[in-house]
Protein backbone atom coordinates (compact mmCIF):
# COMPACT_ATOMS: atom_id res chain seq x y z
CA UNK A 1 -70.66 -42.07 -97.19
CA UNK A 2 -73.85 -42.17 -98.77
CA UNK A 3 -76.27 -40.01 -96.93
CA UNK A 4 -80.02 -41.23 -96.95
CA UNK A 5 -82.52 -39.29 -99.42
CA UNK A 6 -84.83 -37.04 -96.84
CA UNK A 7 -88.55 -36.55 -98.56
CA UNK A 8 -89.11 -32.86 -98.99
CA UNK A 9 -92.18 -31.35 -97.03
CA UNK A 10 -95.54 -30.98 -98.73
CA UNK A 11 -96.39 -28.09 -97.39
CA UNK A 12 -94.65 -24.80 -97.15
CA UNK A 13 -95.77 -21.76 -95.16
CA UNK A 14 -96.28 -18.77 -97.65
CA UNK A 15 -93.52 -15.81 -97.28
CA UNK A 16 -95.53 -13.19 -97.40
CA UNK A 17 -97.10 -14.62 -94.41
CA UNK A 18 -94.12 -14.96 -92.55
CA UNK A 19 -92.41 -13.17 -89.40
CA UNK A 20 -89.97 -11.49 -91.16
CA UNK A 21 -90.43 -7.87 -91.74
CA UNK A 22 -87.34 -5.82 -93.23
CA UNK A 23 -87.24 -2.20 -94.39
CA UNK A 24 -83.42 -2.89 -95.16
CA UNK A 25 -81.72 -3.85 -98.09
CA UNK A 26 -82.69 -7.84 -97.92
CA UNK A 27 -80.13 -10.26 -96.70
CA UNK A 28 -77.84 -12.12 -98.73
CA UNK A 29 -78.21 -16.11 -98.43
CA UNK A 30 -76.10 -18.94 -99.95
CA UNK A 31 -78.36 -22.25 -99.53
CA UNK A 32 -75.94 -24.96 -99.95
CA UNK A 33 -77.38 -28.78 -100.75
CA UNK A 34 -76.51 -31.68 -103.13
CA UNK A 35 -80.02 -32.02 -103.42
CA UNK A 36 -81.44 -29.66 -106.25
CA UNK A 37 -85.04 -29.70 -104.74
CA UNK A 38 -83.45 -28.84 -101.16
CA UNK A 39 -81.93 -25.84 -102.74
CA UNK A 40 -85.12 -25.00 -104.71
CA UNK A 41 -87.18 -25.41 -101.33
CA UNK A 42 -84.68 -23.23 -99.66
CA UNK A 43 -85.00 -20.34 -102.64
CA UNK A 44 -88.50 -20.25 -102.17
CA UNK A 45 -88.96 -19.52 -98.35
CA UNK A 46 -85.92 -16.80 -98.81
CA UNK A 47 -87.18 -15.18 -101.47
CA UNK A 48 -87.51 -11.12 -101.88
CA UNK A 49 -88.49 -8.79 -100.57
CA UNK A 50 -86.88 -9.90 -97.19
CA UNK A 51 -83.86 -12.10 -98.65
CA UNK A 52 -82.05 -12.33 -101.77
CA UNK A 53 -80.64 -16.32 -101.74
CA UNK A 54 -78.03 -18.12 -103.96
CA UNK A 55 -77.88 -21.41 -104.49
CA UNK A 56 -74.68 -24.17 -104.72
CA UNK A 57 -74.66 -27.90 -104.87
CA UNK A 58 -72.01 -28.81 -103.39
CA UNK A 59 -69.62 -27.47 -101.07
CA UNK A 60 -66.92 -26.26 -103.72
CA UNK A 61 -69.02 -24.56 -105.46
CA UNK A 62 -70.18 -22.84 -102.28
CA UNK A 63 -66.33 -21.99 -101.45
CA UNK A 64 -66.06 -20.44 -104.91
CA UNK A 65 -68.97 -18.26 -104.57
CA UNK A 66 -68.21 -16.78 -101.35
CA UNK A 67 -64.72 -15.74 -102.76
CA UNK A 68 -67.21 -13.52 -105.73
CA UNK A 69 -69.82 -12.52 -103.71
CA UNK A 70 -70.83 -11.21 -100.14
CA UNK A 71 -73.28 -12.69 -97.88
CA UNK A 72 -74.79 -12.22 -94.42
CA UNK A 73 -75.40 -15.86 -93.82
CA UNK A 74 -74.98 -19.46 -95.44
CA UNK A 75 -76.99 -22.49 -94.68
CA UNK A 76 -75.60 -25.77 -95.36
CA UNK A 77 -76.40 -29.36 -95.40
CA UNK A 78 -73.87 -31.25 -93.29
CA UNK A 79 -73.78 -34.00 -95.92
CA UNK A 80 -72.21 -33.84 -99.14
CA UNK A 81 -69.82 -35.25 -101.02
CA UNK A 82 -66.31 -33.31 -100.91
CA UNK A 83 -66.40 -30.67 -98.84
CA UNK A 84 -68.98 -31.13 -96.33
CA UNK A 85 -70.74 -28.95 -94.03
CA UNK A 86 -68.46 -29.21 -91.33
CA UNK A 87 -65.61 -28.02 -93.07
CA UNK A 88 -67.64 -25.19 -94.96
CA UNK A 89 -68.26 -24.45 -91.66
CA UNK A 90 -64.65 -24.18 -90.84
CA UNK A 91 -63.85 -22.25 -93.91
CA UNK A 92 -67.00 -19.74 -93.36
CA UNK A 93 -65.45 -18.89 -89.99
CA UNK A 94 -61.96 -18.23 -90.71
CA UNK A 95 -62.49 -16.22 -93.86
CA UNK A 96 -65.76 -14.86 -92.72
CA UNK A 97 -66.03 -14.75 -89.22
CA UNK A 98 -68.92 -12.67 -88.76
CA UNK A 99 -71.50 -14.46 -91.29
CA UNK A 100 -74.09 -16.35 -90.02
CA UNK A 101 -74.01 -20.18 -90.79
CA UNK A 102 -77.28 -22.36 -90.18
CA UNK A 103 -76.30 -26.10 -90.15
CA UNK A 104 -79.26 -28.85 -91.94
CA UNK A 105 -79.01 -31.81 -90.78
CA UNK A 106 -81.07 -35.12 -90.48
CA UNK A 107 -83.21 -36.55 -87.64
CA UNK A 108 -80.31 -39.36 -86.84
CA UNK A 109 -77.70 -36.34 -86.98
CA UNK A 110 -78.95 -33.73 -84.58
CA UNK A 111 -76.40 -34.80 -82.02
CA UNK A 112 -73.67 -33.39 -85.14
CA UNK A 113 -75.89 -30.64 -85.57
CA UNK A 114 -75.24 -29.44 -81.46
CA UNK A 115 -71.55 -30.28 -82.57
CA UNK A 116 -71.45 -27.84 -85.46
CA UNK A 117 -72.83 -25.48 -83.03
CA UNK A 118 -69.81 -26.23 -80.74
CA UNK A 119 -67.71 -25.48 -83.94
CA UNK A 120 -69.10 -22.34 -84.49
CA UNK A 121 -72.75 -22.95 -86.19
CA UNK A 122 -75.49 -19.99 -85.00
CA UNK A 123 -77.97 -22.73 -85.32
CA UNK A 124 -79.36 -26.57 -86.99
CA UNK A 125 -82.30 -26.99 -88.93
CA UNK A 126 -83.66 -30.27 -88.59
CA UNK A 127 -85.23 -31.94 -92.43
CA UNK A 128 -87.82 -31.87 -93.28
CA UNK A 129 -87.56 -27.92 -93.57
CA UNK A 130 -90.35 -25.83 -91.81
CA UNK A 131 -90.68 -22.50 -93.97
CA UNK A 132 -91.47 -21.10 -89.78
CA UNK A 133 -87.97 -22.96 -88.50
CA UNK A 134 -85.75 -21.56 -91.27
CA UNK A 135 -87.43 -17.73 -91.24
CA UNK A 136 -86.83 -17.98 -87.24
CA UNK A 137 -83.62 -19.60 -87.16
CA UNK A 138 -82.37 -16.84 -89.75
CA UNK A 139 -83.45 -14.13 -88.65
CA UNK A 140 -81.88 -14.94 -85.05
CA UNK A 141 -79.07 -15.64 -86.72
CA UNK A 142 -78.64 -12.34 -88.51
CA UNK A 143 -79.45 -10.49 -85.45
CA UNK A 144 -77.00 -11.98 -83.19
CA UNK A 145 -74.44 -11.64 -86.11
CA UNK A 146 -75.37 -7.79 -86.52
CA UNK A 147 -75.08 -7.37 -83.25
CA UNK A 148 -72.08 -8.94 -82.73
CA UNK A 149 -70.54 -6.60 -85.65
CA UNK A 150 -72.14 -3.37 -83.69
CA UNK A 151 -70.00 -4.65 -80.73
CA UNK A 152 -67.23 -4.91 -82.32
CA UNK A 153 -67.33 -1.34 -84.39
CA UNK A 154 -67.51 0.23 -80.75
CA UNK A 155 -64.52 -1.89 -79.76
CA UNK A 156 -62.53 -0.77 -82.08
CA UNK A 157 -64.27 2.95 -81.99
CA UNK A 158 -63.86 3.02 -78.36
CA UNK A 159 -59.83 1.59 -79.12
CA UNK A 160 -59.68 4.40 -81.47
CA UNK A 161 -61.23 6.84 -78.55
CA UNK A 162 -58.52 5.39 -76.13
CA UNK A 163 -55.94 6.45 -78.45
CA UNK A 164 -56.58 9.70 -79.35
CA UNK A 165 -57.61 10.55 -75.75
CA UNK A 166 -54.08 9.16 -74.65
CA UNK A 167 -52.26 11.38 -77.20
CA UNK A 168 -54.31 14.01 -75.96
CA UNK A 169 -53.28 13.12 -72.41
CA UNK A 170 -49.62 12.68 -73.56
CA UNK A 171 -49.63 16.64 -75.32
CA UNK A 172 -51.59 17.63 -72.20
CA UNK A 173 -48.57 16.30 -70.13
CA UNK A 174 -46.09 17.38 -72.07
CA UNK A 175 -47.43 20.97 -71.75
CA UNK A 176 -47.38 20.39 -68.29
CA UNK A 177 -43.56 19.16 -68.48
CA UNK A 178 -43.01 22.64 -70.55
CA UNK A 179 -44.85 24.49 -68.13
CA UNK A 180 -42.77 23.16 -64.85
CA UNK A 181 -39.73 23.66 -66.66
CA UNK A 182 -40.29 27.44 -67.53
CA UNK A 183 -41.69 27.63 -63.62
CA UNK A 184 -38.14 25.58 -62.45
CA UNK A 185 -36.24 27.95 -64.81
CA UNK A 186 -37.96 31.44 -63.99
CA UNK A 187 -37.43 29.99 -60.15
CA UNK A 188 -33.59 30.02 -60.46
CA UNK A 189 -33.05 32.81 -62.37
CA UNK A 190 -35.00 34.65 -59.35
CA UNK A 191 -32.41 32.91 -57.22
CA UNK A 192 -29.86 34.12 -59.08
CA UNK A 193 -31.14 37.76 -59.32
CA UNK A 194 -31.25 38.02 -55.85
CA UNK A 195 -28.14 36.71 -54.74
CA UNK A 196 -26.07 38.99 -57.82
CA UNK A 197 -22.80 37.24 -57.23
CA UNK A 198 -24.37 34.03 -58.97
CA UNK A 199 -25.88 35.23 -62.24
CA UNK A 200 -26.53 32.00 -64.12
CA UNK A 201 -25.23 29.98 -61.82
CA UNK A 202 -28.35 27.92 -61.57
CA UNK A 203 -28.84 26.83 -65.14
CA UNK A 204 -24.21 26.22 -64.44
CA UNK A 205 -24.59 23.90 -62.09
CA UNK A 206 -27.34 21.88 -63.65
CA UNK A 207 -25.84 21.21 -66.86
CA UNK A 208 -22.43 20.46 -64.88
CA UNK A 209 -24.62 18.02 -62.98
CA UNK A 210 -25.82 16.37 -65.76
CA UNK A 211 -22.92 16.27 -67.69
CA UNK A 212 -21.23 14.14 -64.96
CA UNK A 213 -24.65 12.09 -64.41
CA UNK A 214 -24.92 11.10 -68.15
CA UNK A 215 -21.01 9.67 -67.70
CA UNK A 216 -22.43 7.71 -64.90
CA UNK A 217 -24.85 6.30 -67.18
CA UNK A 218 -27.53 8.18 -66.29
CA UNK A 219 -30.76 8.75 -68.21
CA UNK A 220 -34.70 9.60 -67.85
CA UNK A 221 -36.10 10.17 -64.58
CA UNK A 222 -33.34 10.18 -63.09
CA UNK A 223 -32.00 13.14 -65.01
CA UNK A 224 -35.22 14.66 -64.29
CA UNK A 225 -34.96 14.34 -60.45
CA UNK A 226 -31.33 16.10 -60.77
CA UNK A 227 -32.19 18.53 -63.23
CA UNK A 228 -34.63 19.81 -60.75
CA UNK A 229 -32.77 20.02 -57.56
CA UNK A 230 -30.06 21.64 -59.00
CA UNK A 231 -32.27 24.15 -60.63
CA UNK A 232 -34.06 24.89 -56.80
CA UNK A 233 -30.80 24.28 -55.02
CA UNK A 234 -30.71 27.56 -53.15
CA UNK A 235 -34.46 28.12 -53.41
CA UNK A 236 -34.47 28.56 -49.52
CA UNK A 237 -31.98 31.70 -50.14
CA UNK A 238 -35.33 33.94 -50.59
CA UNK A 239 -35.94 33.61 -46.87
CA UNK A 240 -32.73 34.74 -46.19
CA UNK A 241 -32.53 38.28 -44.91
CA UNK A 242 -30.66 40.52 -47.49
CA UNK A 243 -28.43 41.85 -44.64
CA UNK A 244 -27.19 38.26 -44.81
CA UNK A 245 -27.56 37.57 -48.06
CA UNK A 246 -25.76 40.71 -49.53
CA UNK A 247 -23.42 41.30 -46.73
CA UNK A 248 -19.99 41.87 -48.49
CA UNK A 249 -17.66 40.86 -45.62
CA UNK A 250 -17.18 37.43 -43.30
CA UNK A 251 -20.99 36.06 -41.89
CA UNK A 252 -20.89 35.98 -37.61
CA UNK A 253 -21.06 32.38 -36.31
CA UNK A 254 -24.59 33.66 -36.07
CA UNK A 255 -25.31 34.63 -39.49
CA UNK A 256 -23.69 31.85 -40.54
CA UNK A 257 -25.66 29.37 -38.94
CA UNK A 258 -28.84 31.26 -40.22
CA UNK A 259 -27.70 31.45 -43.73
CA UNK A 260 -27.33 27.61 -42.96
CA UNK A 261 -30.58 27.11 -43.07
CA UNK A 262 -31.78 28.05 -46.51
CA UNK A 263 -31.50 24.41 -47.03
CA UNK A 264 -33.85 23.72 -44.66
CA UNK A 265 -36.19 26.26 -45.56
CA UNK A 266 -35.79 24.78 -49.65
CA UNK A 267 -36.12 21.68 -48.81
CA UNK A 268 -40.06 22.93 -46.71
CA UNK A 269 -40.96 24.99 -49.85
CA UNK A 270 -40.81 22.14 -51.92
CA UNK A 271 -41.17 18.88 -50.13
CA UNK A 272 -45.30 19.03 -50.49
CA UNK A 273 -45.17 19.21 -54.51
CA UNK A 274 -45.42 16.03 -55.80
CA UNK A 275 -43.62 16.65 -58.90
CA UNK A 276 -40.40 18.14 -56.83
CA UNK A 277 -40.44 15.21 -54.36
CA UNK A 278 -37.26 14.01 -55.29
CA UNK A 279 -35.30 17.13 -56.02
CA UNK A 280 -36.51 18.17 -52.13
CA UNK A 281 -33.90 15.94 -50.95
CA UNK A 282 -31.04 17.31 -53.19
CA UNK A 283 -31.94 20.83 -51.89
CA UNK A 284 -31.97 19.33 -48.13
CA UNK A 285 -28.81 17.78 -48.71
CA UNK A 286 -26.46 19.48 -51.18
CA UNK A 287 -24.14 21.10 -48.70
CA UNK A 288 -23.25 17.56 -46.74
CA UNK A 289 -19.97 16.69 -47.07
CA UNK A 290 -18.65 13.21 -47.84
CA UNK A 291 -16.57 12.55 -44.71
CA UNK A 292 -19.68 13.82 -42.62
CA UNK A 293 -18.53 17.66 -42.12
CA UNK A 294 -21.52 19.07 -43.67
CA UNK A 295 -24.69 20.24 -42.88
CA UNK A 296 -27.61 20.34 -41.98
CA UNK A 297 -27.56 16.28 -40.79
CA UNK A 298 -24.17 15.66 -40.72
CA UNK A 299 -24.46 12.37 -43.44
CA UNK A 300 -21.57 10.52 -44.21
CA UNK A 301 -20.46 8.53 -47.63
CA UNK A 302 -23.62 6.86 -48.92
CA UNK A 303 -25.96 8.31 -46.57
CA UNK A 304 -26.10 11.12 -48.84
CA UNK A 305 -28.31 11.01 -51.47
CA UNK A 306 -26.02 10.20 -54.88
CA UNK A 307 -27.45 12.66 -57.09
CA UNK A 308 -26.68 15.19 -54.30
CA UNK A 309 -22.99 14.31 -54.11
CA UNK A 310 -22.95 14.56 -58.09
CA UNK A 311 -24.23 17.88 -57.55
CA UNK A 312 -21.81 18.80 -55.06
CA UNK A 313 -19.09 18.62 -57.22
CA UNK A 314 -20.93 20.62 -59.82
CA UNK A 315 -21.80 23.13 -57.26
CA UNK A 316 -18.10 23.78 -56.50
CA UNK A 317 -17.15 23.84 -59.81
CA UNK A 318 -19.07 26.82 -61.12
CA UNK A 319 -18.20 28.22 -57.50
CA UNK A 320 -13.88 28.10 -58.47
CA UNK A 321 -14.70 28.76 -62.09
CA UNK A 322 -17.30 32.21 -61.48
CA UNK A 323 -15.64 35.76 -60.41
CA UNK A 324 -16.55 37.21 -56.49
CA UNK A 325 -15.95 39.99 -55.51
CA UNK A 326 -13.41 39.20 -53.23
CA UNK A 327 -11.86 37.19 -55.81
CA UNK A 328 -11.23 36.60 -59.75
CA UNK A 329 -12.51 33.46 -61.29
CA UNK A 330 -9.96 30.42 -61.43
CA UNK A 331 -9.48 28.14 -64.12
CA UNK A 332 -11.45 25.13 -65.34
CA UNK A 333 -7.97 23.06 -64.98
CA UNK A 334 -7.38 24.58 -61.50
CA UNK A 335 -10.81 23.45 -60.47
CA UNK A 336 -10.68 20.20 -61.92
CA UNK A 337 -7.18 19.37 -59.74
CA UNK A 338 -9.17 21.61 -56.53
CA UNK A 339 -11.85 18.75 -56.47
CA UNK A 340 -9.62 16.18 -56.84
CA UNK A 341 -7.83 16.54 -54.08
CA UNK A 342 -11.27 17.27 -52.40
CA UNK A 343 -11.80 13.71 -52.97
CA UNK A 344 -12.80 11.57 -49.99
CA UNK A 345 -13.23 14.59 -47.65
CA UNK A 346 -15.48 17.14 -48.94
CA UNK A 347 -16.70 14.83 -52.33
CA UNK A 348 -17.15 11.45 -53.43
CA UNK A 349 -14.11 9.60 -54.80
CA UNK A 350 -16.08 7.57 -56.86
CA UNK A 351 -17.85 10.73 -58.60
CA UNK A 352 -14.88 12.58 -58.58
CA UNK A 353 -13.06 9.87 -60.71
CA UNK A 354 -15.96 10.47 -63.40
CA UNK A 355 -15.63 14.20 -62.86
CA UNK A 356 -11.86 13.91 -63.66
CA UNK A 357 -12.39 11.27 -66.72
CA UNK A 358 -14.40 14.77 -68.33
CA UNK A 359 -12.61 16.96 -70.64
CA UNK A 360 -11.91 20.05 -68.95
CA UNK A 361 -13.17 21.59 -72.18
CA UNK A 362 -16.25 20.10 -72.10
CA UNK A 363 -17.25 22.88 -68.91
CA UNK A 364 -15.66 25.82 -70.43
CA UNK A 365 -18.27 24.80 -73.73
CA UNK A 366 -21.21 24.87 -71.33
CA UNK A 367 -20.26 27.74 -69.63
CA UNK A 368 -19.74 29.31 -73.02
CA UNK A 369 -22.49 28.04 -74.64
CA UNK A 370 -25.11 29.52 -71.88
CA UNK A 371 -23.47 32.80 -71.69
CA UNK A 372 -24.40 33.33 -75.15
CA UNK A 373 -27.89 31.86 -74.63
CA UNK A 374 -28.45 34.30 -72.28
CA UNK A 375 -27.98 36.72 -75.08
CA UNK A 376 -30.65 35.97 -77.23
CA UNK A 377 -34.31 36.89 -76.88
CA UNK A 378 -36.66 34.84 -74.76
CA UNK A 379 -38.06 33.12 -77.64
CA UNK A 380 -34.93 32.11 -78.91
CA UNK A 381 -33.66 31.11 -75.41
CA UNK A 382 -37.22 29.00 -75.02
CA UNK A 383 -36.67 26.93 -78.12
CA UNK A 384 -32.85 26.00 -77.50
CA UNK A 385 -33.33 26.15 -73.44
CA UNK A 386 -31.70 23.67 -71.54
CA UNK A 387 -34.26 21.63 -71.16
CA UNK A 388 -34.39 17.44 -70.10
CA UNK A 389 -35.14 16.65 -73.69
CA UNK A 390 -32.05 18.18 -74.87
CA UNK A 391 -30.03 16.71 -72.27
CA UNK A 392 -30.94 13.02 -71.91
C-alpha cells in the first residue's frame, strides 16, 4: 500500500523554548519514518540537552537497532513498507515491554492510531508534527513508563520483603517448635521424676506410639498431635497427693478413684493451650478401654479417640517391659503375646494387628537406644533428642 506523501510543517517551535526541562541523563529516542525529512524533523525537536534521538527508515532497520542499543522510547510512523508500525509495535512490547512507543499517523488514520493505543501505544501523533505535540506526548510517555518501572521495582522489592519476612517467620516458628518441644520434654521428665517407678517412661511410650503410628501410615501433624499426648499423658499425676502417688501397697477404692482422676485434671491443665488442643484429648482418654471398661467416660470401640487407643497399647507395653517394685520387668516377646490376647477387650484389634506385624526387636532398640541417650550430656541429648523431625 502506498501511503500518501504528508507536507512537512513550516514552522517548528524552538527546543530551547520548549516544556521539557531534564537534569537527568537525556532520554534515548529511536524516530522511525520512511521519510528522510520526517526523521530529520523528528531529530531536530529531540535534540540535546533533553533527548539524545536515533534515526531508522524503515522498520527493519529499527528492529536491528533496538537489538544494539537501549532506548526509553520509539516513535514510529504506522506506514512503511515491511515491517510497519503496528508490528514494531508488537515487537517493542514483547522484547521491551516497558519502553515507551508514540504511534504517527495521518489525519485519515487516527481511528488506527486509537487502535495502536488499544495494542499497546502510550500515545498518536497526528502529521503534520507540532514540535509542542511531540515534546508533550513524550514526555507523558516517559513518565508514565518510569513510573510504571518504579511500580514494578517495589513489586518485586516488596516480593522480595515477603520472602525474607516469611523465612523469618518460618525460623521464628521453628524456634517456637524447638522451644515447645524442650517445654513437652522437661514436662515429662518432671512426670517421671515424681512418680520414680517410671523413669523415662514418657519419652518410652512416645516413641512406642509412634513407631506403631508410622506403620499405620502415619505422618505430620498427626505425629505431632500423638507425640504430644503421650509426652503429657500423666501430666495430671502432679495433682496427685504423694501419699497416693508413692504409696507402695494396693490404692483403697477411694484412692483409687482419686488417682483416677489425674486424667481429668491433665486433660484441664492443657485443654486451654492452643498448641496442646489435640493431645488434651489423648490425656482425657488414654486409660478407656476398648470394650468400654475404662475410664473416665466409659467410651467404647471408635468412640475413643484413635491416636489414644495407639497409645494405649504403647502405654502397656513399656508398663510389662519396665521393672516395679513389686515385680521384675517381663519380656518384649511376653508383652507382645500379653496385648494380643488383650485384643478386643482392653485394646483395639485393628491396632493390635499392626502392633504384632512390629519386630519385637524393634522396642528393645528404642528402649536401648534412649537408655543410652539418657547418658549423654544435655547438649548431646538436645541435638539427637527425640524430636518430630527425627521421627516423621
Amino acid at each position: 500500500m502506498t501511503k500518501p506523501k504528508q507536507a512537512l510543517p513550516l514552522e517548528s517551535e524552538s527546543n530551547s523554548g520548549g516544556t521539557v526541562s531534564r537534569c537527568q541523563a537525556p532520554a534515548r529516542v529511536l524516530a522511525v519514518d520512511d521519510e528522510p525529512a520526517a526523521c530529520k524533523l523528528l531529530s531536530l525537536i529531540l535534540g540535546p540537552p533533553a533527548f539524545r534521538c536515533t534515526t531508522a527508515n524503515n522498520g527493519e532497520e529499527a528492529v536491528r537497532t533496538l537489538q544494539r542499543e537501549q532506548f526509553d522510547a520509539v516513535i514510529s510512523d504506522l506506514h512503511m513498507p515491511g515491517i510497519g508500525g503496528m508490528e514494531l509495535l508488537c515487537h517493542v512490547r514483547v522484547h521491551h515491554p516497558h519502553m515507551a512507543f508514540l504511534m504517527i499517523t495521518g489525519l485519515d488514520d487516527v481511528d488506527v492510531g486509537v487502535q495502536a493505543m488499544r495494542c499497546g501505544a502510550d500515545d498518536y501523533l497526528v502529521k503534520p508534527l507540532r514540535e509542542s505535540a511531540v515534546l508533550a506526548s513524550l514526555e507523558s510517555a516517559l513518565h508514565k513508563r518510569q513510573l510504571e518501572q518504579q511500580i514494578e521495582a517495589y513489586r518485586r522489592g516488596l516480593e522480595e520483603m515477603v520472602v525474607e519476612r516469611t523465612a523469618q517467620l518460618q525460623s521464628a516458628l521453628q524456634q517456637i517448635e524447638r522451644s515447645y518441644e524442650d517445654t513437652l520434654q522437661a514436662l515429662g521428665a518432671a512426670i517421671d521424676l515424681r512418680d520414680n517407678e517410671t523413669a523415662g517412661h514418657s519419652q518410652r511410650v512416645c516413641r512406642y506410639s509412634l513407631e506403631i503410628a508410622r506403620s499405620m501410615g502415619w505422618s505430620g501433624r498427626q505425629f505431632e498431635s500423638l507425640a504430644r499426648g503421650a509426652f503429657l499423658h500423666d501430666i495430671g499425676k502432679l495433682g496427685i497427693p504423694d501419699r497416693i502417688l508413692l504409696k507402695p501397697g494396693p490404692l483403697t477404692v477411694d484412692e483409687r478413684r482419686l488417682m483416677q482422676r489425674h486424667v481429668q485434671i491433665g486433660f484441664d491443665l492443657i485443654k486451654g493451650i492452643p498448641f496442646l488442643a489435640d493431645a488434651a484429648e489423648i490425656v482425657l482418654t488414654h486409660h478407656e478401654r476398648y470394650d468400654g471398661g475404662g475410664y473416665p467416660r466409659g467410651l467404647r470401640g471408635d468412640e475413643i479417640l484413635l491416636s489414644a487407643r495407639i497409645f494405649a497399647i504403647a502405654d502397656a507395653l513399656d508398663a510389662i517391659t519396665s521393672d516395679r517394685p513389686y515385680r521384675r520387668a517381663s519380656s518384649f516377646a511376653w508383652a507382645r503375646e500379653t496385648i494380643r490376647q488383650s485384643s478386643g477387650t482392653q485394646f483395639d484389634p485393628l491396632v493390635v494387628d499392626v502392633f504384632v506385624s512390629i519386630s519385637q526387636n524393634t522396642w528393645a532398640t528404642i528402649a536401648n537406644d534412649l537408655r543410652q541417650l539418657a547418658a549423654w550430656s544435655p547438649e548431646s541429648r538436645r541435638q539427637c533428642r527425640v524430636n518430630l523431625e527425627t521421627i516423621s
